[in-house]
C-alpha atoms as a PDB file:
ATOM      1  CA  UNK A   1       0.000   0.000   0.000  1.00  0.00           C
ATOM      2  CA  UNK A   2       3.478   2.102   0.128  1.00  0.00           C
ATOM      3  CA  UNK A   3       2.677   3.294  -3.840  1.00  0.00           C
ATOM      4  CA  UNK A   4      -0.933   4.917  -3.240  1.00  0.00           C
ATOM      5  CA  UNK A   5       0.426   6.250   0.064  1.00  0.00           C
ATOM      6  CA  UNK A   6       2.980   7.642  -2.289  1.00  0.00           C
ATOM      7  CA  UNK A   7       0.719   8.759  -4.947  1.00  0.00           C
ATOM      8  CA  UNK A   8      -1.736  10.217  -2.840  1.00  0.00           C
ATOM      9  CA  UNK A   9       1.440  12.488  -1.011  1.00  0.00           C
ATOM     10  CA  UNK A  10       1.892  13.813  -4.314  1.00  0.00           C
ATOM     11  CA  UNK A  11      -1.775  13.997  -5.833  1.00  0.00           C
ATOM     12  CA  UNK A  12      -1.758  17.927  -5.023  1.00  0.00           C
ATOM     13  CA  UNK A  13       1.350  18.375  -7.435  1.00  0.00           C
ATOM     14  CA  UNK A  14      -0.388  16.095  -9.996  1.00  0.00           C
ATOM     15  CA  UNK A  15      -3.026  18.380 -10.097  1.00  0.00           C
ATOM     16  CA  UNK A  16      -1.147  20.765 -10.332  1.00  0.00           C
ATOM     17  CA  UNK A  17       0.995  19.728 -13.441  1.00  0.00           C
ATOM     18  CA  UNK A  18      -0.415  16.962 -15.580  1.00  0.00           C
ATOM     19  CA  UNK A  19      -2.471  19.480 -17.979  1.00  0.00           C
ATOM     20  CA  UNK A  20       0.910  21.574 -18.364  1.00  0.00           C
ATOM     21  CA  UNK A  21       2.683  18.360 -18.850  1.00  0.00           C
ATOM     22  CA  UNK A  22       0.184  16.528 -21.419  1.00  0.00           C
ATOM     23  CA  UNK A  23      -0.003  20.149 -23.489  1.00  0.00           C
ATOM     24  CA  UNK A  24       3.702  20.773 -23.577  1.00  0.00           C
ATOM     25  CA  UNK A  25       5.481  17.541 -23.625  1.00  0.00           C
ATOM     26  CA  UNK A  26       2.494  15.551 -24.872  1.00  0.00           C
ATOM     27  CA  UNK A  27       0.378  17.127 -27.723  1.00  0.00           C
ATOM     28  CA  UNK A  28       3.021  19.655 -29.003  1.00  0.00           C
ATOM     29  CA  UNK A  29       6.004  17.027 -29.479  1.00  0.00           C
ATOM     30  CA  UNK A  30       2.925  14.571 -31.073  1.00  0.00           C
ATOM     31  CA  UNK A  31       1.832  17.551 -33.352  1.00  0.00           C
ATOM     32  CA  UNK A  32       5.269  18.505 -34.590  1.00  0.00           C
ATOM     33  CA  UNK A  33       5.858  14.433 -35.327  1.00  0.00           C
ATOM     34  CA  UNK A  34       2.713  14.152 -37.100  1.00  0.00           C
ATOM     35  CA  UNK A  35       3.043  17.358 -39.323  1.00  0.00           C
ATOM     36  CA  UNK A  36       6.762  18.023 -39.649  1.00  0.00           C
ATOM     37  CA  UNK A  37       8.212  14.573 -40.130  1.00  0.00           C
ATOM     38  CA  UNK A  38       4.185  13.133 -41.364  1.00  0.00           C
ATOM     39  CA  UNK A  39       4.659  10.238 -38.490  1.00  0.00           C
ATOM     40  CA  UNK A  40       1.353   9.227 -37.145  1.00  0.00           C
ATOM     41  CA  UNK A  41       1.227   8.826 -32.935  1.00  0.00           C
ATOM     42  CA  UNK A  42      -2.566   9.321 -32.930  1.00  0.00           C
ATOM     43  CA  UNK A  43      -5.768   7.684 -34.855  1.00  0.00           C
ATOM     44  CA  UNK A  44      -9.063  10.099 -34.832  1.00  0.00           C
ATOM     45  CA  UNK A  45     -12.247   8.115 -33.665  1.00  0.00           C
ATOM     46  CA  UNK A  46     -15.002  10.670 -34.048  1.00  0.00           C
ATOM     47  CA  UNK A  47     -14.103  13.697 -32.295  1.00  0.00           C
ATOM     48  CA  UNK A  48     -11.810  12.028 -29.965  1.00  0.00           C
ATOM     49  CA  UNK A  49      -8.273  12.140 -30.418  1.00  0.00           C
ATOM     50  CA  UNK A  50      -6.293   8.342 -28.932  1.00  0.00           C
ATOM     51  CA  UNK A  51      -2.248   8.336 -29.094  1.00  0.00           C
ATOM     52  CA  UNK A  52      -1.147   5.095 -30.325  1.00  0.00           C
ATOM     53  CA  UNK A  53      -2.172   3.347 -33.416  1.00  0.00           C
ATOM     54  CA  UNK A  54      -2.639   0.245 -31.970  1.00  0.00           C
ATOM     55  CA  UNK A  55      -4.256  -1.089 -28.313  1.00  0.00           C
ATOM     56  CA  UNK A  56      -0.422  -1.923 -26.809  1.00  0.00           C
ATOM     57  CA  UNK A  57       1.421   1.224 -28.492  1.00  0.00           C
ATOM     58  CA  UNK A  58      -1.570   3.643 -26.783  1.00  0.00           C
ATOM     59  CA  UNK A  59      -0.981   1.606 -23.444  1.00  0.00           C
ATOM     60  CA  UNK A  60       2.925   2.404 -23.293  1.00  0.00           C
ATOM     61  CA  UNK A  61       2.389   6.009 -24.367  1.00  0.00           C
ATOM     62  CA  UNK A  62       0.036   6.577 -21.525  1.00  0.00           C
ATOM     63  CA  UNK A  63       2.086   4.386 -19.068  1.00  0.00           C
ATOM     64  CA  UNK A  64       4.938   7.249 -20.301  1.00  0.00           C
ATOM     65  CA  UNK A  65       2.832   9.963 -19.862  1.00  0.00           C
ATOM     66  CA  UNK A  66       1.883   8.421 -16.040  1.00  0.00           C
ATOM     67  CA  UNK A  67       5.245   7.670 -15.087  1.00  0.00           C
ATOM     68  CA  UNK A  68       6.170  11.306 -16.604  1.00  0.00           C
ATOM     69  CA  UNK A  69       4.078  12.689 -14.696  1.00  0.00           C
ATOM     70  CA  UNK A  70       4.657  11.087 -11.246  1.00  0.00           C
ATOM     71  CA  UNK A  71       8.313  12.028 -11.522  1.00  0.00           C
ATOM     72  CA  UNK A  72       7.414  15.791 -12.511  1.00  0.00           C
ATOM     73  CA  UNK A  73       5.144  15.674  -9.524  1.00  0.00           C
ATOM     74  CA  UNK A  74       7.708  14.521  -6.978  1.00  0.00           C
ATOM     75  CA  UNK A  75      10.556  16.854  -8.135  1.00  0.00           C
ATOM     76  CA  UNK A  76       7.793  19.688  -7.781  1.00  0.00           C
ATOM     77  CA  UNK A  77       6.701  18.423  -4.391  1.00  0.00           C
ATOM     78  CA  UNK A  78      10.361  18.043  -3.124  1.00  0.00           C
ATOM     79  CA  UNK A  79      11.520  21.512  -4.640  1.00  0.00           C
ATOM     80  CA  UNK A  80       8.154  23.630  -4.205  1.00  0.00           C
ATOM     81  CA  UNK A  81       5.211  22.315  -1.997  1.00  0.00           C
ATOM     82  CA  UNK A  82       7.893  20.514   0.852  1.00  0.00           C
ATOM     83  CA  UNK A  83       9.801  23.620   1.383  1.00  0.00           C
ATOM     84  CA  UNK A  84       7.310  26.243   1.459  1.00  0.00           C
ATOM     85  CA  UNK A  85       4.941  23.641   4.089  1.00  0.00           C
ATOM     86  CA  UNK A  86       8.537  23.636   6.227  1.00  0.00           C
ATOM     87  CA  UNK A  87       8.550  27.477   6.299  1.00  0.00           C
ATOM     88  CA  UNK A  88       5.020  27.981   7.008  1.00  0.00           C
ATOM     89  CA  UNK A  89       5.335  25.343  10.233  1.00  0.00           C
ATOM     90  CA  UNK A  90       8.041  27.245  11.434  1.00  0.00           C
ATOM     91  CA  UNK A  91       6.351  30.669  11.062  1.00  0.00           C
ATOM     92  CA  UNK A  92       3.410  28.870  13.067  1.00  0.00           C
ATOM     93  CA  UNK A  93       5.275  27.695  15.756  1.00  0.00           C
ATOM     94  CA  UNK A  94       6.789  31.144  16.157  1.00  0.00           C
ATOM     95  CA  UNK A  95       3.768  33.073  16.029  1.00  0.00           C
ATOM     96  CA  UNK A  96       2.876  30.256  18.365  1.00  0.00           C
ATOM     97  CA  UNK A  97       5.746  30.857  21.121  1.00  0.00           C
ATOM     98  CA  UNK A  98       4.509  34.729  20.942  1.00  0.00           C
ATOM     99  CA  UNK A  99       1.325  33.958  21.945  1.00  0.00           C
ATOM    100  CA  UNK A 100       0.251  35.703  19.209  1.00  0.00           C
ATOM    101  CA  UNK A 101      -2.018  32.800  17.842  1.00  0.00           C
END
């Protein structure tokens, strides 16, 4: 149960980045593949764009884009979210000590 523990730690920085992450390093590297060097990642069913051309080629791409993800989350959590909970502890306990809270 370690890995949803783990996920669920860093579900506020998946939030936070998986639409930057699957416009940025998802559809515009797919788009410039598909136009520029006419290699097709994606197959059109109805209005709805799928990546992959085939049922095991979609699966890795989106295991990628997961595991992607999950590492972009954790760097942000350990460089952004970690750091600024630390400060705002110690600012509590400080205001705390005061007696100003």
């Amino acid at each position: 149960m370690k890995a949803f523990v783990f996920v669920g730690m860093l579900s506020y920085s998946i939030y936070m980045v998986h639409l930057f992450i699957s416009g940025k390093f998802f559809e515009l590297p797919v788009r410039i593949l598909e136009n520029k060097f006419d290699y097709n990642l994606t197959i059109m069913q109805g209005d709805l764009k799928l990546y992959g051309t085939n049922m095991l080629y979609g699966s890795l791409l989106e295991a990628f884009y997961l595991l992607f993800v999950i590492l972009c989350s954790f760097i942000s959590y350990k460089l952004v979210e970690e750091p600024f909970r630390n400060i705002s502890r110690n600012i509590l306990k400080k205001r705390k000590r005061r007696g100003r809270i």
